[in-house]
C-alpha atoms as a PDB file:
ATOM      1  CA  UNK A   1     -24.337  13.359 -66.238  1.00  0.00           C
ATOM      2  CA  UNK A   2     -20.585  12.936 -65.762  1.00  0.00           C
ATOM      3  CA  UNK A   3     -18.343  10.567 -67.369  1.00  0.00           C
ATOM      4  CA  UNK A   4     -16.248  10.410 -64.724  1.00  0.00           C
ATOM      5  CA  UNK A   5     -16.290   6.966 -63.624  1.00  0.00           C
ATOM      6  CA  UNK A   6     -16.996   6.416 -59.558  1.00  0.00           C
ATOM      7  CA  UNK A   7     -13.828   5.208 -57.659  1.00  0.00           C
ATOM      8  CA  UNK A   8     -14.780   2.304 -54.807  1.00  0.00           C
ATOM      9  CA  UNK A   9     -13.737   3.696 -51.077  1.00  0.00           C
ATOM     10  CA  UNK A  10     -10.801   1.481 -50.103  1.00  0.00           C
ATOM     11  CA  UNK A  11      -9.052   1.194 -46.643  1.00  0.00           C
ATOM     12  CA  UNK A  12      -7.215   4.370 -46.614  1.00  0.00           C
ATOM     13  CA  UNK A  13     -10.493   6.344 -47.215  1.00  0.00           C
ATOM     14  CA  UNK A  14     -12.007   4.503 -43.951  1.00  0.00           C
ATOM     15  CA  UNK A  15      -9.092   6.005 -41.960  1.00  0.00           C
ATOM     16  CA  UNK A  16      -9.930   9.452 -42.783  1.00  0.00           C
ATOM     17  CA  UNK A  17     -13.434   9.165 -42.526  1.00  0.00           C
ATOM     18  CA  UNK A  18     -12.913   7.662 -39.235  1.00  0.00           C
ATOM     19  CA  UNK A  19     -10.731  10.140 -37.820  1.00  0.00           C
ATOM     20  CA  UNK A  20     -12.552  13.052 -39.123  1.00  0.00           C
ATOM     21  CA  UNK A  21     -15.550  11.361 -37.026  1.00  0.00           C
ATOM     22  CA  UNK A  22     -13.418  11.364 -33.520  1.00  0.00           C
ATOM     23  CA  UNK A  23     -12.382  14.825 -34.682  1.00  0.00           C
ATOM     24  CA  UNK A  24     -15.947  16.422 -35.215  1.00  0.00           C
ATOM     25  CA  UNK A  25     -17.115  14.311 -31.498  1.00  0.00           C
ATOM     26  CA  UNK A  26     -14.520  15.460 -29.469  1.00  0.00           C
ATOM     27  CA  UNK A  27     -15.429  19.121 -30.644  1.00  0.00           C
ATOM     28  CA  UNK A  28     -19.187  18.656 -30.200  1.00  0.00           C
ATOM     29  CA  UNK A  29     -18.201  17.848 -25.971  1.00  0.00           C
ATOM     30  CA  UNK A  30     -20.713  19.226 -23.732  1.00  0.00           C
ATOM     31  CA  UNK A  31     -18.572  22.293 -21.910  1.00  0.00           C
ATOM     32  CA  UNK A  32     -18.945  22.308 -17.815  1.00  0.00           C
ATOM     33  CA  UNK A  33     -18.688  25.586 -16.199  1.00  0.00           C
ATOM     34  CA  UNK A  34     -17.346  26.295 -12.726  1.00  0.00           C
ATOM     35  CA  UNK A  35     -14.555  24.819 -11.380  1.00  0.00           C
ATOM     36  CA  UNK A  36     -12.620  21.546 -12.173  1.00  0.00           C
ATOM     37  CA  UNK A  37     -13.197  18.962  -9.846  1.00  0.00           C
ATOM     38  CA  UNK A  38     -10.475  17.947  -8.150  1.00  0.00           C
ATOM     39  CA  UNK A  39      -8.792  14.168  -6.526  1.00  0.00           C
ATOM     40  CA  UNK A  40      -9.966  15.671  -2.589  1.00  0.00           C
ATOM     41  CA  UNK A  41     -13.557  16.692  -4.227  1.00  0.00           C
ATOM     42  CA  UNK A  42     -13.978  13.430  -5.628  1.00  0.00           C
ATOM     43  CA  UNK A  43     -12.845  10.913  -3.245  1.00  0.00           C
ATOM     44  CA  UNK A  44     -14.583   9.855  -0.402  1.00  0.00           C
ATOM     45  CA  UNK A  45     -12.977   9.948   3.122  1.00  0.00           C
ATOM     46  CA  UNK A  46     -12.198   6.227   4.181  1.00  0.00           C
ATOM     47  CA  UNK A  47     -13.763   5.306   7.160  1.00  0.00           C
ATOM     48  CA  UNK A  48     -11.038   3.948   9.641  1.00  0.00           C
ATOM     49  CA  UNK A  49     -10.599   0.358  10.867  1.00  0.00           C
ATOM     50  CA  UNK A  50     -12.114   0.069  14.294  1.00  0.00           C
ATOM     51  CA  UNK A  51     -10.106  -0.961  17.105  1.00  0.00           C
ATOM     52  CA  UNK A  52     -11.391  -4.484  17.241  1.00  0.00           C
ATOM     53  CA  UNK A  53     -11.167  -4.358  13.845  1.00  0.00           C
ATOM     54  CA  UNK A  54      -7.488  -3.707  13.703  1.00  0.00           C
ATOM     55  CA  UNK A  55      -7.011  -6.329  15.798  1.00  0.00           C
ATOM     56  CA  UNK A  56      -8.963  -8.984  14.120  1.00  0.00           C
ATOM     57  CA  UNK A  57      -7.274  -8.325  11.153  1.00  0.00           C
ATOM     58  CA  UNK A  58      -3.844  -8.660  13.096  1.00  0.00           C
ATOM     59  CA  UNK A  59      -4.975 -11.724  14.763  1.00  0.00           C
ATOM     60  CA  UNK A  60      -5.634 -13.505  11.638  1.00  0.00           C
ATOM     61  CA  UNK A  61      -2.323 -12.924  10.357  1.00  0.00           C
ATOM     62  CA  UNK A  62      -1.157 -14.326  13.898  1.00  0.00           C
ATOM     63  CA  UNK A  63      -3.033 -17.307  14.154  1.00  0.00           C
ATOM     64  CA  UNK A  64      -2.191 -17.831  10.322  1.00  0.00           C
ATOM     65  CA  UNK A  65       1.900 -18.179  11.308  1.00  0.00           C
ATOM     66  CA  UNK A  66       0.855 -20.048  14.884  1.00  0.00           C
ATOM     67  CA  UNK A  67      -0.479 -22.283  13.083  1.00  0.00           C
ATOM     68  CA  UNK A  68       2.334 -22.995  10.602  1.00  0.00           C
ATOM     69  CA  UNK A  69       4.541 -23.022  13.722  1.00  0.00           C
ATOM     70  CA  UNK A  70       2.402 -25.880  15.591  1.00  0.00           C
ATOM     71  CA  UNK A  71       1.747 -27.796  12.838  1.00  0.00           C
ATOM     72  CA  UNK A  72       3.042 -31.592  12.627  1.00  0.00           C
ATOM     73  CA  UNK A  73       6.472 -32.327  11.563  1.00  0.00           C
ATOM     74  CA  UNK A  74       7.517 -28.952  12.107  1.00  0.00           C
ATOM     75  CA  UNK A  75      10.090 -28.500  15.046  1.00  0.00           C
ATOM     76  CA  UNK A  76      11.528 -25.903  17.181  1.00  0.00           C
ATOM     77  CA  UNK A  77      14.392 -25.912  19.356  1.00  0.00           C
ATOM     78  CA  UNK A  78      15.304 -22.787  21.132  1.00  0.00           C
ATOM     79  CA  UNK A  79      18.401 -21.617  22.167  1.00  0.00           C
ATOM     80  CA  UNK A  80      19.358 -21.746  26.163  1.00  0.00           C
ATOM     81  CA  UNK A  81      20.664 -18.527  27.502  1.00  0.00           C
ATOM     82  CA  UNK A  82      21.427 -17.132  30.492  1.00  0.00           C
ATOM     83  CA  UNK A  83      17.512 -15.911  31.842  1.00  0.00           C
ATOM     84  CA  UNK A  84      17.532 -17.979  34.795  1.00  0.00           C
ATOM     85  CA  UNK A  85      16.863 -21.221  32.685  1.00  0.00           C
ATOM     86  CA  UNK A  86      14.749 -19.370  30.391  1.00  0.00           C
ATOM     87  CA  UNK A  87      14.974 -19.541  26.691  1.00  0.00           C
ATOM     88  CA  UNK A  88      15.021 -17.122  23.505  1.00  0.00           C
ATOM     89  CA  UNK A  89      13.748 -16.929  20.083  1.00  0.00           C
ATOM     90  CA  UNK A  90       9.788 -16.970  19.118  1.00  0.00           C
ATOM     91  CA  UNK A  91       8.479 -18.000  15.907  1.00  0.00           C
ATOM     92  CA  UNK A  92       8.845 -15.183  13.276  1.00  0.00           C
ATOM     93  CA  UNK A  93       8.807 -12.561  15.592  1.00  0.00           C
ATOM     94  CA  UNK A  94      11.757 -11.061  16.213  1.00  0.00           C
ATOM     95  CA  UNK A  95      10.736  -8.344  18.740  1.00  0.00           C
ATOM     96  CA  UNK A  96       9.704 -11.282  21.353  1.00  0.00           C
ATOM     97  CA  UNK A  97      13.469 -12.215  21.487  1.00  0.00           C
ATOM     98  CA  UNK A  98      14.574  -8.744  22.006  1.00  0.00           C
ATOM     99  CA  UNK A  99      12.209  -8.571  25.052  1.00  0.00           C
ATOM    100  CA  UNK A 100      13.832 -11.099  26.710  1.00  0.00           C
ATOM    101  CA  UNK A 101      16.239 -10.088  29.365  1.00  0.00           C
ATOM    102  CA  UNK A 102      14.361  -6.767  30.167  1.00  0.00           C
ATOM    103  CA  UNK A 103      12.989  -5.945  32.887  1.00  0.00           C
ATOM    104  CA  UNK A 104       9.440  -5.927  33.289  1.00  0.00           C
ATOM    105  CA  UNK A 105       7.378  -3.060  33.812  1.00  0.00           C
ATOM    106  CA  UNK A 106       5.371  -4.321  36.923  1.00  0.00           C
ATOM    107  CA  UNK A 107       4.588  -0.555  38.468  1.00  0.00           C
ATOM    108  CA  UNK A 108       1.173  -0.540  37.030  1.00  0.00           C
ATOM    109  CA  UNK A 109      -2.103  -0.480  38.894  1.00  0.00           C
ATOM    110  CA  UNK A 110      -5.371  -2.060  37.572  1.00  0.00           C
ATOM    111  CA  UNK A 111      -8.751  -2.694  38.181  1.00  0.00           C
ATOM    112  CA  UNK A 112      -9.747  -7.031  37.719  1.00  0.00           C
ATOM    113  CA  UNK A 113     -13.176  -7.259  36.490  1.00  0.00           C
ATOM    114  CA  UNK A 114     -14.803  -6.950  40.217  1.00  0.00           C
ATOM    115  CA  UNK A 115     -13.280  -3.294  40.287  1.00  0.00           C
ATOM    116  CA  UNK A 116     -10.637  -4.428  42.837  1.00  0.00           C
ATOM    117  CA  UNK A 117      -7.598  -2.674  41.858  1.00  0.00           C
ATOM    118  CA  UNK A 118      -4.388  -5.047  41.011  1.00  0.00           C
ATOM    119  CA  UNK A 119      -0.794  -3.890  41.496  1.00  0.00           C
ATOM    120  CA  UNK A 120       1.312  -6.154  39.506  1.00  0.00           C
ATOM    121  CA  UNK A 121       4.225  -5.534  41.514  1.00  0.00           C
ATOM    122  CA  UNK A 122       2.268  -7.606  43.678  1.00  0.00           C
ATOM    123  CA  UNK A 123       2.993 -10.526  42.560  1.00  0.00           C
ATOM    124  CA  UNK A 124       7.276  -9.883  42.255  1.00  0.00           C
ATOM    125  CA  UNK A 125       8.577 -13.377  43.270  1.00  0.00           C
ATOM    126  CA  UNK A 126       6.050 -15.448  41.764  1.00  0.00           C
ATOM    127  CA  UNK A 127       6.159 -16.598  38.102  1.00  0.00           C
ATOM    128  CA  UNK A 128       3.769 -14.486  35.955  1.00  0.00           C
ATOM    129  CA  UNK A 129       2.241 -15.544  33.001  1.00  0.00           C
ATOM    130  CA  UNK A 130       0.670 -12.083  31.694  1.00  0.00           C
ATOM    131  CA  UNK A 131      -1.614 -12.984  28.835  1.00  0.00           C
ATOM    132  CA  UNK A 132      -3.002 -10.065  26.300  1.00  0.00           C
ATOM    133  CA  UNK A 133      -6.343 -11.647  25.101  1.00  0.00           C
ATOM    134  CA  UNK A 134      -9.980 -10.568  24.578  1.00  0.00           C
ATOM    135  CA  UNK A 135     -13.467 -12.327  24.397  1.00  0.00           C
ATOM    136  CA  UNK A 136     -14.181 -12.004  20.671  1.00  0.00           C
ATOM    137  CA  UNK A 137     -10.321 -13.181  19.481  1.00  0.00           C
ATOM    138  CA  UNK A 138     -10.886 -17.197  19.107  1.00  0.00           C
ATOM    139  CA  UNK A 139      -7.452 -18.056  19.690  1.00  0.00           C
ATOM    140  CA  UNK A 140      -7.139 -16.553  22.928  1.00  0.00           C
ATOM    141  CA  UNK A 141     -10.631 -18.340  23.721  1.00  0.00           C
ATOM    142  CA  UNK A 142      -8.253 -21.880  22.788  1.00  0.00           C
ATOM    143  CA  UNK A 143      -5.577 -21.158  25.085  1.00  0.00           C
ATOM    144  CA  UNK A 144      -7.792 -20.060  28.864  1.00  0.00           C
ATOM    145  CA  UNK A 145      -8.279 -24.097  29.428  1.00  0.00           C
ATOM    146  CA  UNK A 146      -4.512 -24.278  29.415  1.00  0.00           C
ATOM    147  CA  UNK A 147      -3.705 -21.241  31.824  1.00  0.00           C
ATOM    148  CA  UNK A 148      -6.419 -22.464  33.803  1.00  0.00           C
ATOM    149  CA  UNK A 149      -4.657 -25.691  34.612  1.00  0.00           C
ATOM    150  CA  UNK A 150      -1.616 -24.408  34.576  1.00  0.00           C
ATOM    151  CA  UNK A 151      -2.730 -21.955  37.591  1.00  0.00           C
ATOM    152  CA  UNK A 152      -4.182 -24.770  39.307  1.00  0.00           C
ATOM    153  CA  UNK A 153      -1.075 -26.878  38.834  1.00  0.00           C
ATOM    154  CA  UNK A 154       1.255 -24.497  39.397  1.00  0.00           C
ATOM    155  CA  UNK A 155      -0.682 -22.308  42.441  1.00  0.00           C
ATOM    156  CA  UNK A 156       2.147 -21.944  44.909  1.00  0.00           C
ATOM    157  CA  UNK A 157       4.749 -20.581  42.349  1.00  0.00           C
ATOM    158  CA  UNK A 158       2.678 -18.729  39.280  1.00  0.00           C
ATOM    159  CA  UNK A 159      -0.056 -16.390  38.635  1.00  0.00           C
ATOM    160  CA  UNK A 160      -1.456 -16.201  35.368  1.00  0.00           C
ATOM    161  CA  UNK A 161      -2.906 -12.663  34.730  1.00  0.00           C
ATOM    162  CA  UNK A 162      -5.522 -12.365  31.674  1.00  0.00           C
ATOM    163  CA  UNK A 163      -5.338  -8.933  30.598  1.00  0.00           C
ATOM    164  CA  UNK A 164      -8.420  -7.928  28.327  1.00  0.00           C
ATOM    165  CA  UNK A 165      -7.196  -5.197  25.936  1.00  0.00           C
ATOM    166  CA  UNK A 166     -10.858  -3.825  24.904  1.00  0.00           C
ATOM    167  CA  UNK A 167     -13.540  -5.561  26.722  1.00  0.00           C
ATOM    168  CA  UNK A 168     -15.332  -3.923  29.620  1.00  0.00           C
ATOM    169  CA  UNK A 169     -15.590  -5.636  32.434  1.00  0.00           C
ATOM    170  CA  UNK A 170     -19.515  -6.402  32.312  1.00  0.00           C
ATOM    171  CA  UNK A 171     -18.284  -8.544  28.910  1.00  0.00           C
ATOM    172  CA  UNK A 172     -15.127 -10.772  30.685  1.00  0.00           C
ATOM    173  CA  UNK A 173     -17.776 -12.035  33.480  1.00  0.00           C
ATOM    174  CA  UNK A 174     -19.624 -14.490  31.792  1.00  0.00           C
ATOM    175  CA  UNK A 175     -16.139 -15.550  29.872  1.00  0.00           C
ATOM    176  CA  UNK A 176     -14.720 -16.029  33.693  1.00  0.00           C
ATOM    177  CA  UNK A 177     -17.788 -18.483  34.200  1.00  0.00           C
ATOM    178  CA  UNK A 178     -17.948 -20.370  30.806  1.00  0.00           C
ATOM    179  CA  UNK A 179     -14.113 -20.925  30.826  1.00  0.00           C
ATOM    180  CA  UNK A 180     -14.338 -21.664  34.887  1.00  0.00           C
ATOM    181  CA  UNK A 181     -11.576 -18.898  35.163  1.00  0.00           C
ATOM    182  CA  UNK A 182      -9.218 -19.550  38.134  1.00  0.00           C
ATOM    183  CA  UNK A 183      -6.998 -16.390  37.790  1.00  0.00           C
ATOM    184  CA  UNK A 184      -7.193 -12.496  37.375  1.00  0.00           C
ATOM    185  CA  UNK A 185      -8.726 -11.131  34.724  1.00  0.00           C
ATOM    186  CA  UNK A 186      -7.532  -7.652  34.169  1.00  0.00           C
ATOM    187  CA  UNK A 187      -9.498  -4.543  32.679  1.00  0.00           C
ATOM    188  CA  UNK A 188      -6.922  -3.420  29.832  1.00  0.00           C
ATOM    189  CA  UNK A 189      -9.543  -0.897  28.151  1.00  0.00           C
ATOM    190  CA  UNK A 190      -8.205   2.135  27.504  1.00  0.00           C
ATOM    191  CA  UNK A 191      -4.910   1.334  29.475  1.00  0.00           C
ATOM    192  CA  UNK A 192      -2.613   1.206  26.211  1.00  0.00           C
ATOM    193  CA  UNK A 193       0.188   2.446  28.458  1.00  0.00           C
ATOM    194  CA  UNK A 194       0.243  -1.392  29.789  1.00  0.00           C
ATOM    195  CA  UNK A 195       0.465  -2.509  26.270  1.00  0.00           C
ATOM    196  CA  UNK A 196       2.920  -0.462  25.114  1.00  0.00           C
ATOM    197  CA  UNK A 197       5.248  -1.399  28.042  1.00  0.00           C
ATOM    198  CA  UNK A 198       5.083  -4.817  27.006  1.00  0.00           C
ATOM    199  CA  UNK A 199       4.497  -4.071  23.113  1.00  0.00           C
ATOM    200  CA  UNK A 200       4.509  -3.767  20.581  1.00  0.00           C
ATOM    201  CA  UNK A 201       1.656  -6.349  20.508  1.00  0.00           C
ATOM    202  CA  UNK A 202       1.362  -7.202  16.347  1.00  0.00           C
ATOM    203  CA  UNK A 203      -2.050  -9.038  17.208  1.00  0.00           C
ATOM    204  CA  UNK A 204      -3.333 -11.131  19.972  1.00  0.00           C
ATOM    205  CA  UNK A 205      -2.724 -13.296  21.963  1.00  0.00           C
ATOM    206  CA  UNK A 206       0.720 -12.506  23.336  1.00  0.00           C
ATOM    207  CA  UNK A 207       1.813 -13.744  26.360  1.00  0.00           C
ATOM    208  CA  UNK A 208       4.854 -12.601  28.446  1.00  0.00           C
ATOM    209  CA  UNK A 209       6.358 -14.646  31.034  1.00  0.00           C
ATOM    210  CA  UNK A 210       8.645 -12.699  33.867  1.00  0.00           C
ATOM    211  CA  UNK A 211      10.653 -14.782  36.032  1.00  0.00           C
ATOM    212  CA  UNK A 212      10.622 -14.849  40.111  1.00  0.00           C
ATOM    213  CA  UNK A 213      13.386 -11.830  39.610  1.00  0.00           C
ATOM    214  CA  UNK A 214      10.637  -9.076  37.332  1.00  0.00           C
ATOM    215  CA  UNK A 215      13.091  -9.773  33.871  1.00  0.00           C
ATOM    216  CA  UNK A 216      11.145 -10.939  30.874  1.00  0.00           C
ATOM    217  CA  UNK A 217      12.236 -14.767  30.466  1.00  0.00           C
ATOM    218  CA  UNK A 218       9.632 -15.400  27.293  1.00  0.00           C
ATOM    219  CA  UNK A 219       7.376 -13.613  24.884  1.00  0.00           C
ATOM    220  CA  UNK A 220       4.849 -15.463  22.795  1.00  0.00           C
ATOM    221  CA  UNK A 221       3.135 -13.350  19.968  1.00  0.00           C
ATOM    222  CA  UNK A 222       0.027 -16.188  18.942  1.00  0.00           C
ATOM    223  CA  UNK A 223      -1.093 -19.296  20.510  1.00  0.00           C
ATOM    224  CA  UNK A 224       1.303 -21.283  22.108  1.00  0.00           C
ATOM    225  CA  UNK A 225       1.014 -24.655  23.693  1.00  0.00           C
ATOM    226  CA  UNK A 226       0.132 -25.980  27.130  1.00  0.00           C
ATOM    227  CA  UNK A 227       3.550 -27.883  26.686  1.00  0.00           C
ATOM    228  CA  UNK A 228       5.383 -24.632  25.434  1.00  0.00           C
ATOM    229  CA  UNK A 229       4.070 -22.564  28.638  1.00  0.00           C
ATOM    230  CA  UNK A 230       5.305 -25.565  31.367  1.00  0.00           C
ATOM    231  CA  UNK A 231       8.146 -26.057  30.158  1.00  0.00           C
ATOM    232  CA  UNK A 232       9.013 -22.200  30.076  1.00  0.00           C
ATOM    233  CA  UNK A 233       7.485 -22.010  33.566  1.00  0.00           C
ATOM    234  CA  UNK A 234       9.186 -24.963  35.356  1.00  0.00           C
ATOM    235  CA  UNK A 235      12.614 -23.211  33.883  1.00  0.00           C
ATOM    236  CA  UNK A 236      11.846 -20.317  36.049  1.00  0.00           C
ATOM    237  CA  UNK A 237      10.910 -22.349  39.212  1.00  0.00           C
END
């Protein structure tokens, strides 16, 4: 037996022991064999955003700052220029004022949702009131009661134009009925080269409004107003 008396493990001790733990773990590691996997192994491929999808999410972000636009005690007074009465500016966006002034690309040819085909050059010397929409975007749903009385109001001098950007025309019919639809409704389905000459559309609805002359006179990127559209139109008139 030793007479060596037994010295009590203090804090110091505890750190060895504990690293020489960690130590004798990270050697005992199972080993994989082959080769390392890498980030592109590993990940997943994200699916991508449908159209309608894209939109929606675009739309909510719209209807979010049309909202903040319309709401009480907030006012708005835009700036006369020299568009035959119209005016400039839109709220937040600033590529609807830059549209104004332009002339509007009115050399396309569409089918309406009877498969009669639509030139919009057509209608040169009328107001138009071309509005982007589509069935599922609820916004665009708020504002049809509006163009519809403005068309009736307003029959001898404008045409309002709905122009669907994804529906197929067996889907707009029973909107047309339901809303009692009083204007063309346009197939815009796979016609992005309509929405690019009036783009770039950041969500929907946007509505463009080209004077008697074919210039752009107003561009609305979300929901305006029954009051906002007559007053634009009867500027033009």
């Amino acid at each position: 037996m030793s007479d060596t008396p037994e010295i009590p493990q203090g804090p110091a001790d505890d750190l060895v022991d504990g690293a020489a733990t960690e130590q004798r773990a990270a050697t005992e590691l199972p080993v994989t064999t082959g080769a390392p996997a890498t980030t592109a192994d590993a990940a997943e491929p994200e699916s991508r955003l449908s159209r309608k999808a894209a939109w929606l999410a675009m739309g909510a972000v719209t209807l979010a700052l049309a909202l903040i636009w319309i709401a009480p005690g907030i006012e708005h007074v835009d700036e006369a220029t020299n568009t035959g009465g119209a005016t400039a500016g839109a709220p937040g966006e600033p590529e609807d004022a830059a549209a104004v002034g332009k002339p509007a690309r009115l050399d396309f040819k569409l089918k309406d949702m009877n498969g009669v085909d639509v030139r919009l050059d057509s209608f040169k010397g009328k107001v138009i009131l071309l509005n982007f929409w589509a069935t599922w975007c609820g916004p665009c749903k708020a504002e049809i009661p509006s163009l519809v009385e403005l068309q009736e109001k307003y029959a001898d001098d404008l045409v309002v134009l709905g122009f669907s950007v994804d529906d197929p025309a067996e889907k707009i019919k029973p909107y047309a009925v339901e809303y009692k639809v009083n204007y063309p409704l346009l197939v815009g389905n796979g016609r992005e080269d309509v929405q690019n000459a009036f783009g770039p559309l950041l969500g929907i609805p946007v509505s463009v409004i080209i004077g008697r002359d074919g210039v752009i006179a107003k561009k609305h990127t979300g929901i305006a107003t029954k009051e906002q559209f007559e007053r634009e139109i009867q500027a033009l008139l």
